[in-house]
Protein backbone atom coordinates (compact mmCIF):
# COMPACT_ATOMS: atom_id res chain seq x y z
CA UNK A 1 15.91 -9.86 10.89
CA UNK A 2 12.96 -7.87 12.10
CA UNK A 3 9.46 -9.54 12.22
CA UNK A 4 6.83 -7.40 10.82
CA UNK A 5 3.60 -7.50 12.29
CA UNK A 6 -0.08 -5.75 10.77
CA UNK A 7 -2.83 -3.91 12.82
CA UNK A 8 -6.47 -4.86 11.78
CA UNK A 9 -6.61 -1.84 9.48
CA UNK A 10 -3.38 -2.79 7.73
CA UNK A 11 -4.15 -6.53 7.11
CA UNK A 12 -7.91 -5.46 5.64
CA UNK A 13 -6.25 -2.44 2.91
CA UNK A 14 -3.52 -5.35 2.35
CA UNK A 15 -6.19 -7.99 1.12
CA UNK A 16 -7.97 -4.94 -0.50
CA UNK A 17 -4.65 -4.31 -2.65
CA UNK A 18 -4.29 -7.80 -3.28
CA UNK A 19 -7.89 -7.86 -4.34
CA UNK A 20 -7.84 -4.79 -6.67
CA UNK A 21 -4.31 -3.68 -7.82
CA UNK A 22 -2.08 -6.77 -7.84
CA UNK A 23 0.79 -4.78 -8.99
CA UNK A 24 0.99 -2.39 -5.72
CA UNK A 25 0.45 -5.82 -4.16
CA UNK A 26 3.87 -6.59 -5.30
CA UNK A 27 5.60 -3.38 -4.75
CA UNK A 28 4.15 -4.07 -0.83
CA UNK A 29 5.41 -7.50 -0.52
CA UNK A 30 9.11 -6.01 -2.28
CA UNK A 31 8.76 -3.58 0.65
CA UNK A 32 8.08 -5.73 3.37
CA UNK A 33 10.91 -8.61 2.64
CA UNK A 34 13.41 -5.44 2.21
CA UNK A 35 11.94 -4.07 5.76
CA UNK A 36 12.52 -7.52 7.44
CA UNK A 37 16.45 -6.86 6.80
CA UNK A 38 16.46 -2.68 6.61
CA UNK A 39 13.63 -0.96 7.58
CA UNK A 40 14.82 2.17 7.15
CA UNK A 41 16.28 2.14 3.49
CA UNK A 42 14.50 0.59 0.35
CA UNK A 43 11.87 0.95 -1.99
CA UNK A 44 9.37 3.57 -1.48
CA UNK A 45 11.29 6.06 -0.49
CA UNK A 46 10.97 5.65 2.95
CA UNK A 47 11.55 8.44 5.66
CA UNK A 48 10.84 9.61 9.04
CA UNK A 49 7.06 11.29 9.19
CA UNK A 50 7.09 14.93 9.00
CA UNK A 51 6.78 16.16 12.68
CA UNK A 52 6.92 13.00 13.95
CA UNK A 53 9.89 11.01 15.90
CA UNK A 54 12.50 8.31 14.64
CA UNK A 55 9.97 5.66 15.00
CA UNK A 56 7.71 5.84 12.58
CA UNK A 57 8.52 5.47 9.12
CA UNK A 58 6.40 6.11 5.82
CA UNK A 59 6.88 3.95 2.61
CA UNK A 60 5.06 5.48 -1.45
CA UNK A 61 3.14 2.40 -2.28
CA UNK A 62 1.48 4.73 -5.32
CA UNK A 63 1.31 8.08 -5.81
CA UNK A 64 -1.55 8.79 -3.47
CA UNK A 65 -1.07 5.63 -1.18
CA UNK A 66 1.87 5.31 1.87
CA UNK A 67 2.49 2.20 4.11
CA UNK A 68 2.98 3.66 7.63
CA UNK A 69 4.97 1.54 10.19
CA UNK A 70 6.58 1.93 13.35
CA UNK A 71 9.95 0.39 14.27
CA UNK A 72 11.42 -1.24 17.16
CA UNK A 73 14.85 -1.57 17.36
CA UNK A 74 14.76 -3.06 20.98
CA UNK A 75 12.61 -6.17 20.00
CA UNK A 76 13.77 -6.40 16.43
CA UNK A 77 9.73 -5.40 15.48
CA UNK A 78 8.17 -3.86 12.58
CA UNK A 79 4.20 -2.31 13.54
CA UNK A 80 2.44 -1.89 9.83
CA UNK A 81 -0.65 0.19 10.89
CA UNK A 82 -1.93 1.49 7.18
CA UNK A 83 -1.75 1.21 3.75
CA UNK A 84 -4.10 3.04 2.32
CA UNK A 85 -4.42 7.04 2.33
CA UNK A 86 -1.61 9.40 3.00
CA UNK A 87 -1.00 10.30 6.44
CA UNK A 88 -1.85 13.87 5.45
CA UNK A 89 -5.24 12.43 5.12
CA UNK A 90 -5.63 11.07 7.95
């Protein structure tokens, strides 16, 4: 199993969603158990970033909303950096 670990950023939009839309809460905590066993498949659709490399993923929380991560196959580690936003937007 992979551990998943949060960057500031990620744990503050995190208690934000689970603050203000408790039902994307749950669709984030779905994703993260499924990315502890398989980050790569699952719900949100998740996928490779567009011109980026085969470590970091992107995950559709909502429509306008993605949970980007980075993934470590070496040391069995999962980097959440964001949850809020589109990486378009950033």
């Amino acid at each position: 199993m992979y551990s998943i670990e949060f960057s500031k950023v990620a744990r503050k939009e995190l208690a934000d969603y689970k603050k203000s839309n408790p039902t994307a809460f749950k669709r984030i905590a779905k994703m993260l158990e499924e990315m502890r066993i398989h980050p790569r498949e699952g719900t949100g659709h998740p996928e490779p970033l567009l011109n980026g490399n085969d470590v970091t993923y992107s995950r559709h929380i909502t429509k306008k909303d993605r949970l980007i991560y980075d993934i470590y196959d070496d040391i069995i580690k999962v980097l959440v950096f964001t949850a809020k936003g589109h990486y378009r937007d950033k």
